[in-house]
PDB file of N, CA and C in Angstrom:
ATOM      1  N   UNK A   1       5.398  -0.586 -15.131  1.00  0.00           N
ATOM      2  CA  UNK A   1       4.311  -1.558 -15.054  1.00  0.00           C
ATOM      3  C   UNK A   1       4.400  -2.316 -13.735  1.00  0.00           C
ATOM      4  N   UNK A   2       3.167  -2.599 -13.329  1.00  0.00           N
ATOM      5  CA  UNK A   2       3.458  -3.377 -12.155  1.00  0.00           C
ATOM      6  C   UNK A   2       3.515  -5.154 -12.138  1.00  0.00           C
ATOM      7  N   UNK A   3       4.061  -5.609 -12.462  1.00  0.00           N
ATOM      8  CA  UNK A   3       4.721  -6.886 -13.104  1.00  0.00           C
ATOM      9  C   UNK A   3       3.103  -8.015 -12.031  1.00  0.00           C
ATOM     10  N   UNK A   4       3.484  -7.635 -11.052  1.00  0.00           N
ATOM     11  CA  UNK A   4       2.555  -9.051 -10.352  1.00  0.00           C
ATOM     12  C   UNK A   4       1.195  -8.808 -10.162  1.00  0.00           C
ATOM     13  N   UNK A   5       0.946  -7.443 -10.332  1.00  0.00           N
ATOM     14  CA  UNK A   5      -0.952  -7.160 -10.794  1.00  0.00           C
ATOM     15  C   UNK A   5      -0.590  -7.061 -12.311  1.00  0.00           C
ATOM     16  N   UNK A   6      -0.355  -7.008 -13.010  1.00  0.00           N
ATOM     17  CA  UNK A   6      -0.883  -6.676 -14.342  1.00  0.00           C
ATOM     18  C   UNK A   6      -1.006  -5.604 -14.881  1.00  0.00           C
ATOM     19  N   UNK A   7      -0.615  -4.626 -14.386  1.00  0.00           N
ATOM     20  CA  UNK A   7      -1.322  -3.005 -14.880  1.00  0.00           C
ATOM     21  C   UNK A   7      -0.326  -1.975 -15.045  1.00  0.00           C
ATOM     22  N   UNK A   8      -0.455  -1.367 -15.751  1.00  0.00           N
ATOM     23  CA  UNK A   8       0.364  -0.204 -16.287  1.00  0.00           C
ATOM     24  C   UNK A   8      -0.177   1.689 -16.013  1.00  0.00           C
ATOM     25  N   UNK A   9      -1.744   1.316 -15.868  1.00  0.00           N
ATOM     26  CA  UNK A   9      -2.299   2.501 -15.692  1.00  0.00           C
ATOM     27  C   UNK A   9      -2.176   2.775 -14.254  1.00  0.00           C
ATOM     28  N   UNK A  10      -2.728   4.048 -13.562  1.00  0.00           N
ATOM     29  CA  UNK A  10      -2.791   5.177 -12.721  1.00  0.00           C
ATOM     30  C   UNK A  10      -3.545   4.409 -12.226  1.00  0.00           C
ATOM     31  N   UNK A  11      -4.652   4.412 -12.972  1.00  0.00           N
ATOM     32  CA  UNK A  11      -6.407   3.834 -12.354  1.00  0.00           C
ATOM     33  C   UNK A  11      -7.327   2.296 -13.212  1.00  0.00           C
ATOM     34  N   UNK A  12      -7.707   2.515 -12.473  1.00  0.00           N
ATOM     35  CA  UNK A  12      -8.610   1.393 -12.253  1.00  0.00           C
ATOM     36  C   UNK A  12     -10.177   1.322 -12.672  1.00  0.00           C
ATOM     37  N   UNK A  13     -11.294   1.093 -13.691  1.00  0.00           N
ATOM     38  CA  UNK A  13     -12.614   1.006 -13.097  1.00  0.00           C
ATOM     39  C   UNK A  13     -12.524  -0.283 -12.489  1.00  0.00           C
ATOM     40  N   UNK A  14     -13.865  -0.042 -11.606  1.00  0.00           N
ATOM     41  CA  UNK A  14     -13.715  -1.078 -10.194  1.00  0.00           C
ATOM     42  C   UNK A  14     -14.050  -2.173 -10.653  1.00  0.00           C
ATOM     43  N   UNK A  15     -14.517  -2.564 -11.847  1.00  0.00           N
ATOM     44  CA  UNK A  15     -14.637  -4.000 -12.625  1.00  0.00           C
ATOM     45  C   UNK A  15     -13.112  -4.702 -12.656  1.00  0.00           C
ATOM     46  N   UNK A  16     -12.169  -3.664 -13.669  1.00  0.00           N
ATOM     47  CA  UNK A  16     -11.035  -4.260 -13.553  1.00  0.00           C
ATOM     48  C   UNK A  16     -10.446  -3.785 -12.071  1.00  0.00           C
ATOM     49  N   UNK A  17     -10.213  -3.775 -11.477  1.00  0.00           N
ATOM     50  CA  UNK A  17      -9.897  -4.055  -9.869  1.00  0.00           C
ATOM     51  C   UNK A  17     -10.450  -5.360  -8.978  1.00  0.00           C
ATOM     52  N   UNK A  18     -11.608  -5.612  -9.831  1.00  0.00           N
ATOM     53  CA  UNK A  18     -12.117  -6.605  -8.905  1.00  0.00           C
ATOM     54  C   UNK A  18     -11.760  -7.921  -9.658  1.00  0.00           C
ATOM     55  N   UNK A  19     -10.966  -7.500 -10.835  1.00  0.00           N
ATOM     56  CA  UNK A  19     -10.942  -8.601 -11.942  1.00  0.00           C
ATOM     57  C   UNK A  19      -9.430  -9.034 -11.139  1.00  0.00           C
ATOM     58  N   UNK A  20      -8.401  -7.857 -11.529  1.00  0.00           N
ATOM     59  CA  UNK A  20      -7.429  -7.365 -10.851  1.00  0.00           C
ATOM     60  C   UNK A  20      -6.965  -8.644  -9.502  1.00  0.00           C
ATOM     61  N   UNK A  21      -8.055  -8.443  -8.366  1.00  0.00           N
ATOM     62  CA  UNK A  21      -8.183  -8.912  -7.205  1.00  0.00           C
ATOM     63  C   UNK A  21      -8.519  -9.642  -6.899  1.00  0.00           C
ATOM     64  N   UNK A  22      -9.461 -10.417  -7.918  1.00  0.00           N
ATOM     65  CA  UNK A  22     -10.143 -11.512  -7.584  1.00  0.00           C
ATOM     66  C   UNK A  22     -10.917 -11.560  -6.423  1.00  0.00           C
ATOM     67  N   UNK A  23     -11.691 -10.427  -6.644  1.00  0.00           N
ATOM     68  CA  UNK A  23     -13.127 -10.187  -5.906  1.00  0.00           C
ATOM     69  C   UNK A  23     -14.484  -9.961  -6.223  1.00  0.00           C
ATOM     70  N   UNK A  24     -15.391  -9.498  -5.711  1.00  0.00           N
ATOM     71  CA  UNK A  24     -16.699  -9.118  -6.366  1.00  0.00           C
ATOM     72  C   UNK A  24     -16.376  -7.243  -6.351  1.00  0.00           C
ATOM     73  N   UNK A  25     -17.372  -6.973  -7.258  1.00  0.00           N
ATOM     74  CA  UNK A  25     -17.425  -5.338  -7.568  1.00  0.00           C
ATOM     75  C   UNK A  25     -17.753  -4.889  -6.356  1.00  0.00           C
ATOM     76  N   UNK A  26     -18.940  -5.471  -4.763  1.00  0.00           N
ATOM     77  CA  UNK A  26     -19.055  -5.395  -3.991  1.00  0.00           C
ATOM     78  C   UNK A  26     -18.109  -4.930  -3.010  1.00  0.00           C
ATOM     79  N   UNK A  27     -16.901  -5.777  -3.317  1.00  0.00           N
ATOM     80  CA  UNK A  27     -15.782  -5.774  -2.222  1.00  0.00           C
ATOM     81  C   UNK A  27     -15.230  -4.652  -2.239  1.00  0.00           C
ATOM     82  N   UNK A  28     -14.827  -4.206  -3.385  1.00  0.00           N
ATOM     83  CA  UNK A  28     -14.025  -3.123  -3.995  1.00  0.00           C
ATOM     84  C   UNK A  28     -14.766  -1.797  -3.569  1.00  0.00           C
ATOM     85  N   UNK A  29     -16.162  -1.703  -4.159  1.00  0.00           N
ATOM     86  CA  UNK A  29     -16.702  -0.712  -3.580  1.00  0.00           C
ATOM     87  C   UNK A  29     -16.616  -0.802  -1.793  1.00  0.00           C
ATOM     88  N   UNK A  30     -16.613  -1.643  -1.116  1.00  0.00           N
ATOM     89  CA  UNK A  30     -17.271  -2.025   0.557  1.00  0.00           C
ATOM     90  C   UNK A  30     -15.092  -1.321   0.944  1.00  0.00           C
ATOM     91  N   UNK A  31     -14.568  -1.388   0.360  1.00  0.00           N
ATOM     92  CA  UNK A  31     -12.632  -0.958   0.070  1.00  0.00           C
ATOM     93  C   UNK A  31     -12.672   0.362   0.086  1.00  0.00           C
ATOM     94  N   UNK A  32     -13.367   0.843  -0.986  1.00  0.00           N
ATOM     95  CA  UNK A  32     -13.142   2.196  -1.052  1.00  0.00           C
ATOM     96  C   UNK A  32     -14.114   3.206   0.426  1.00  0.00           C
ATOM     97  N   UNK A  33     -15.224   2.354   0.341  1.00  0.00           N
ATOM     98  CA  UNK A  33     -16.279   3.166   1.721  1.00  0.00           C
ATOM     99  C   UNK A  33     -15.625   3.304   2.826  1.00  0.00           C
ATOM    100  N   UNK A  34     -14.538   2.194   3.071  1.00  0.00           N
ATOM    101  CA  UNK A  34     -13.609   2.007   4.283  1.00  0.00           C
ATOM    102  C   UNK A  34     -12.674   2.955   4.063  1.00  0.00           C
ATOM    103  N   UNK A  35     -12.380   3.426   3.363  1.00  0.00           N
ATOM    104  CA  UNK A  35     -11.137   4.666   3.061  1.00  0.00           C
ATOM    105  C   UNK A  35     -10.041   3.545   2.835  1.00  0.00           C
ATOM    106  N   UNK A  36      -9.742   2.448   2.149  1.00  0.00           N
ATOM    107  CA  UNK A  36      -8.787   1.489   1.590  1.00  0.00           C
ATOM    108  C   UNK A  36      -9.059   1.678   0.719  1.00  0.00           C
ATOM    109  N   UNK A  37      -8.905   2.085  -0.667  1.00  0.00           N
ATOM    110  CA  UNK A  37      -8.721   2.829  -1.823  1.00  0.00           C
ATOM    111  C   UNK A  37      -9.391   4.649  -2.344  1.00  0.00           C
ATOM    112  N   UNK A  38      -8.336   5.029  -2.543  1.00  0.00           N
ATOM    113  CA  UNK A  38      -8.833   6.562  -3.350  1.00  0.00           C
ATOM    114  C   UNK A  38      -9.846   6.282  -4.439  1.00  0.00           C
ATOM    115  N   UNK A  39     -10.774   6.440  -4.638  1.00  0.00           N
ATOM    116  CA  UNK A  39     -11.639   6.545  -5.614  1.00  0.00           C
ATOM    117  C   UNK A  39     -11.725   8.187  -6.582  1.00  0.00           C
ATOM    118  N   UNK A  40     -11.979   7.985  -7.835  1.00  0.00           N
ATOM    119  CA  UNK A  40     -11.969   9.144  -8.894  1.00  0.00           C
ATOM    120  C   UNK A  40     -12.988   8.859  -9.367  1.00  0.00           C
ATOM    121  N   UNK A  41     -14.313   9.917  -9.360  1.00  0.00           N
ATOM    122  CA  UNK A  41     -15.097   9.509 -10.530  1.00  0.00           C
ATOM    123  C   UNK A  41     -15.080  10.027 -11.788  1.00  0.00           C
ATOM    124  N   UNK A  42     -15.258   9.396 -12.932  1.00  0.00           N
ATOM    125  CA  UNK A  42     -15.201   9.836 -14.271  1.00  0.00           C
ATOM    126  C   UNK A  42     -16.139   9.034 -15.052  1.00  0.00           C
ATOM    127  N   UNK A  43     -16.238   9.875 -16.296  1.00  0.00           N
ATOM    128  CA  UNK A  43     -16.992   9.443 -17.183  1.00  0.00           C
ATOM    129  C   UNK A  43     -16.986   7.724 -17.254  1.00  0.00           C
ATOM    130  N   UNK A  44     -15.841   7.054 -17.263  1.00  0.00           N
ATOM    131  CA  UNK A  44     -16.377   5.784 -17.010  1.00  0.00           C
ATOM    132  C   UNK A  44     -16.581   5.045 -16.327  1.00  0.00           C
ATOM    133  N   UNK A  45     -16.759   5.957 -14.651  1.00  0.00           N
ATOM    134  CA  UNK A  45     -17.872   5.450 -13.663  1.00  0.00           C
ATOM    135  C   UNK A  45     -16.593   5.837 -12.875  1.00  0.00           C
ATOM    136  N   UNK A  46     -16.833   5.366 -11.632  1.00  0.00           N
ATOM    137  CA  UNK A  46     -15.785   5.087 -10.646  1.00  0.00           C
ATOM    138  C   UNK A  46     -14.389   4.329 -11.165  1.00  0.00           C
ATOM    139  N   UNK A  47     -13.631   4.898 -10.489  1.00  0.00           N
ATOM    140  CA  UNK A  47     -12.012   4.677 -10.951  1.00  0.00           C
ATOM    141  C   UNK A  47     -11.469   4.869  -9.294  1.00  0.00           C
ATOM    142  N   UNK A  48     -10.482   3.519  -9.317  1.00  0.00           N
ATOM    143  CA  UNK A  48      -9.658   3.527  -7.868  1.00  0.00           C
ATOM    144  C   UNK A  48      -7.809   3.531  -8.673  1.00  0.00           C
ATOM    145  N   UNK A  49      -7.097   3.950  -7.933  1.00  0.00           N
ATOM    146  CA  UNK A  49      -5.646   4.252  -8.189  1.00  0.00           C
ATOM    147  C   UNK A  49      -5.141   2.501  -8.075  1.00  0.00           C
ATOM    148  N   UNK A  50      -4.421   2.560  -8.764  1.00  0.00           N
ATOM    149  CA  UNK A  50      -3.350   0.760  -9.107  1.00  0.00           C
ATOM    150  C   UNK A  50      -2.652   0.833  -8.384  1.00  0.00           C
ATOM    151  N   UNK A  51      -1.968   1.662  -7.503  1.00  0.00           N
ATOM    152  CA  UNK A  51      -0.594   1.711  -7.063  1.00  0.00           C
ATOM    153  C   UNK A  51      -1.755   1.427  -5.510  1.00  0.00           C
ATOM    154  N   UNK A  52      -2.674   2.004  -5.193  1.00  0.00           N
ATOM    155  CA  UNK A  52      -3.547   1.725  -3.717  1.00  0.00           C
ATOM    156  C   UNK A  52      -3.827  -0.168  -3.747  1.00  0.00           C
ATOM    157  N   UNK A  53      -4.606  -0.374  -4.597  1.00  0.00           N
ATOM    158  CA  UNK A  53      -4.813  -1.564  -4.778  1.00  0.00           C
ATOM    159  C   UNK A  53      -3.486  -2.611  -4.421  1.00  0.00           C
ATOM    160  N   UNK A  54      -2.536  -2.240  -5.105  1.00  0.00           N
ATOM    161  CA  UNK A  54      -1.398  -3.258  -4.988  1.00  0.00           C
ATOM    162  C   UNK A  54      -1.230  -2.972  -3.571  1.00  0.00           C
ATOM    163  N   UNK A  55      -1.182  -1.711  -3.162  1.00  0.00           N
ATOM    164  CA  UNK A  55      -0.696  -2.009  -1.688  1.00  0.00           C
ATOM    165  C   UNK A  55      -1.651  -2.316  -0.522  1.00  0.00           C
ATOM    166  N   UNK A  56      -2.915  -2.225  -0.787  1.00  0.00           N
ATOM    167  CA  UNK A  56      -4.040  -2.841  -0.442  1.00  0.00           C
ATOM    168  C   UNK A  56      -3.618  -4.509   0.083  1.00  0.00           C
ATOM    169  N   UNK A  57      -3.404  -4.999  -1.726  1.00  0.00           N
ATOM    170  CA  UNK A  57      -3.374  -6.565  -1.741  1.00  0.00           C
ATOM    171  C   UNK A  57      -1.916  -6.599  -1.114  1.00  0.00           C
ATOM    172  N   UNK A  58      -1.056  -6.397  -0.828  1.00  0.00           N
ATOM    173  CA  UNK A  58       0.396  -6.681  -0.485  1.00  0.00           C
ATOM    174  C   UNK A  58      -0.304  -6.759   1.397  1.00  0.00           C
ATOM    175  N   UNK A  59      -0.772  -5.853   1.513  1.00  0.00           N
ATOM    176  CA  UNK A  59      -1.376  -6.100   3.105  1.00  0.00           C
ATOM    177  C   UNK A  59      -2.069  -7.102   3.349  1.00  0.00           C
ATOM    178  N   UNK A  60      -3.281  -7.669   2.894  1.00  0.00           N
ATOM    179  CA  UNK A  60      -3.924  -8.775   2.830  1.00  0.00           C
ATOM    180  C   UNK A  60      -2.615  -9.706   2.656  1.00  0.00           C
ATOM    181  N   UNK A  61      -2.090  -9.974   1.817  1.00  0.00           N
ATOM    182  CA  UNK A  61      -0.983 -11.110   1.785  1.00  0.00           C
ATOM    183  C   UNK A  61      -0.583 -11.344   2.730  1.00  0.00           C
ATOM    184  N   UNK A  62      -0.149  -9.989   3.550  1.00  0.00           N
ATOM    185  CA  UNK A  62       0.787  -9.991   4.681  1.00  0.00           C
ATOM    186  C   UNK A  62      -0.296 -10.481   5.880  1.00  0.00           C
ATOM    187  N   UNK A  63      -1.290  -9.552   6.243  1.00  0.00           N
ATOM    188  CA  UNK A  63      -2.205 -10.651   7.286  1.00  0.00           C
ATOM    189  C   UNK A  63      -2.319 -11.832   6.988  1.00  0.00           C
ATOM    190  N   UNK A  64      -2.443 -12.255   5.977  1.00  0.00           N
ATOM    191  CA  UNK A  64      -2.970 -13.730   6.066  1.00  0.00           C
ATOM    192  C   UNK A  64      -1.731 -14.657   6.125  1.00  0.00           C
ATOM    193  N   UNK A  65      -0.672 -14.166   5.912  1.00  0.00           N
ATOM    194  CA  UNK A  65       0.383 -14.716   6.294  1.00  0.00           C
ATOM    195  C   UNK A  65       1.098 -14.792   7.855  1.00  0.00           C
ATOM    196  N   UNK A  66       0.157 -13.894   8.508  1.00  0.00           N
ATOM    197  CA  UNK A  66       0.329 -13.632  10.013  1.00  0.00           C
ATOM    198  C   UNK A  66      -0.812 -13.960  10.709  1.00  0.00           C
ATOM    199  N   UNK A  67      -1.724 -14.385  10.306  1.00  0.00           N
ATOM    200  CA  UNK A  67      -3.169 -15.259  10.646  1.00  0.00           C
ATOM    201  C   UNK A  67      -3.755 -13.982  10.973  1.00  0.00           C
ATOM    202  N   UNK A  68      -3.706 -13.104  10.620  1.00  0.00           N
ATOM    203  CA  UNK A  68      -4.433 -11.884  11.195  1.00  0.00           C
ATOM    204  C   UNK A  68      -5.372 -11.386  10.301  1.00  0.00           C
ATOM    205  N   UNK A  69      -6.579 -10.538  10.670  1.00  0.00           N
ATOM    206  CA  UNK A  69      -7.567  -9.401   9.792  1.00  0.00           C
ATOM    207  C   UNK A  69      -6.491  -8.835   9.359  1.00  0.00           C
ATOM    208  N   UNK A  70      -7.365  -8.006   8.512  1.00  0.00           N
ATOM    209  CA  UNK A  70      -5.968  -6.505   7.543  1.00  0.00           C
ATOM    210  C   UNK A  70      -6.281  -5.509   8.500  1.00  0.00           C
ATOM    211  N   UNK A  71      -7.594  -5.774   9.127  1.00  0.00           N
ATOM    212  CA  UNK A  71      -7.903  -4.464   9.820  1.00  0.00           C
ATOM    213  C   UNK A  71      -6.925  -4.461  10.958  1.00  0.00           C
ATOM    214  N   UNK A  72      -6.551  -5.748  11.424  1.00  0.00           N
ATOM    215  CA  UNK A  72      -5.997  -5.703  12.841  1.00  0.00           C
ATOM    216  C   UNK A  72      -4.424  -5.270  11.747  1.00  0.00           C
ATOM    217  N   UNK A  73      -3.590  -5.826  11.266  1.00  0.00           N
ATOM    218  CA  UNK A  73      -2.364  -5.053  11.076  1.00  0.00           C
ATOM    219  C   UNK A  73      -2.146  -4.020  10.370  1.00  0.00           C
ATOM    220  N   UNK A  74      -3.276  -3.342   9.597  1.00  0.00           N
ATOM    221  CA  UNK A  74      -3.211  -1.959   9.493  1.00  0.00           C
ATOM    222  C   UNK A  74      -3.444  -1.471  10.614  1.00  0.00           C
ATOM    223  N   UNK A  75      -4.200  -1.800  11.431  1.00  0.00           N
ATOM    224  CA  UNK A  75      -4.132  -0.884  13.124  1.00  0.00           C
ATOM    225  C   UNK A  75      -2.492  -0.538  13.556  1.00  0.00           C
ATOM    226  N   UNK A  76      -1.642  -2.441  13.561  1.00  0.00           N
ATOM    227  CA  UNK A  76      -1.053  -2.535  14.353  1.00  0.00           C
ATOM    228  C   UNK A  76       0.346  -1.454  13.401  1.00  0.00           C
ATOM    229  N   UNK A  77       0.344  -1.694  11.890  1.00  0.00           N
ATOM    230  CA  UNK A  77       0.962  -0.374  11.529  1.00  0.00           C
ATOM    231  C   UNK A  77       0.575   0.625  11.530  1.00  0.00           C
ATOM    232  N   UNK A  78      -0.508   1.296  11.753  1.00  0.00           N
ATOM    233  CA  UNK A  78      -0.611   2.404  12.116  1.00  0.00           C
ATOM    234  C   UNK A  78      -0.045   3.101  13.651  1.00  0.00           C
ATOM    235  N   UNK A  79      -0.022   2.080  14.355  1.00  0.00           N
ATOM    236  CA  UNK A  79       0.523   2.082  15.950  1.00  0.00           C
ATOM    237  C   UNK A  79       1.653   2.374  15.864  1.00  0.00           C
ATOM    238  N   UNK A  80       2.770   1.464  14.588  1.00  0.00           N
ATOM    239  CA  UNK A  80       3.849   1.642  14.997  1.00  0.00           C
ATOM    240  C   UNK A  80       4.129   2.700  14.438  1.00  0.00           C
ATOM    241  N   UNK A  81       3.768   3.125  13.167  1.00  0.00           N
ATOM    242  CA  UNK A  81       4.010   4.817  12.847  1.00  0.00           C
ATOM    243  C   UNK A  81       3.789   6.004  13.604  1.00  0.00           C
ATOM    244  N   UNK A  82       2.638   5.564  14.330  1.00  0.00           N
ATOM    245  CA  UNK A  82       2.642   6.409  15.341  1.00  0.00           C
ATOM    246  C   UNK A  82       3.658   6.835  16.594  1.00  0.00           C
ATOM    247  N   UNK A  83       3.952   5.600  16.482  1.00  0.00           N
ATOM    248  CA  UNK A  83       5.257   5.745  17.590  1.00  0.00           C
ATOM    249  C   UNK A  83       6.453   5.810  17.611  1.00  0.00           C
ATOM    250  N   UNK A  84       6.435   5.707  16.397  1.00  0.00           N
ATOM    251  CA  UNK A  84       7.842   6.171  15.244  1.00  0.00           C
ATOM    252  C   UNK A  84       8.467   7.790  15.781  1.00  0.00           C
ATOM    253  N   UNK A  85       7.021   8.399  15.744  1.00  0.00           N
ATOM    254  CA  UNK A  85       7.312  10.053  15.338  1.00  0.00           C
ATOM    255  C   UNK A  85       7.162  10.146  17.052  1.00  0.00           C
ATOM    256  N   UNK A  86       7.155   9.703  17.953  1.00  0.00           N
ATOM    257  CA  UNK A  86       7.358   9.990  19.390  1.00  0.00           C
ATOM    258  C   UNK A  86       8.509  10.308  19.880  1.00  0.00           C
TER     259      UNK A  86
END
């Protein structure tokens, strides 16, 4: 279980994700269009993975704890992975 979201399942519908996150259904969907969550569709609509989300929100924590966008330090980790494998 993941003790500090709440959740035990795989997936997500994007209601509970946004419940989850404390966002609008908007956001979540505007998350997944960005390629920041895997989306599944199924019979009960769209479904995003729990384990993306948490690490979604663990990033947001972390920018805003560094005064930064998520976009700018997912860049800036993506940079350094990149330069990892150099």
């Amino acid at each position: 279980m993941d003790e500090e979201y709440g959740t035990t399942r795989a997936w997500l519908t994007v209601d509970e994700a946004a419940h989850v996150a404390e966002v609008s259904r908007q956001t979540v969907y505007g998350w997944i269009a960005r390629g920041r969550l895997r989306r599944y569709p199924s019979d009960e609509g769209t479904l995003v993975e729990s384990t993306g989300l948490a690490q979604l929100l663990a990033a947001r924590r972390s920018a805003s704890a560094a005064g930064v966008q998520v976009d700018t330090l997912l860049r800036w980790m993506g940079e350094a992975d990149a330069s990892d494998g150099a």
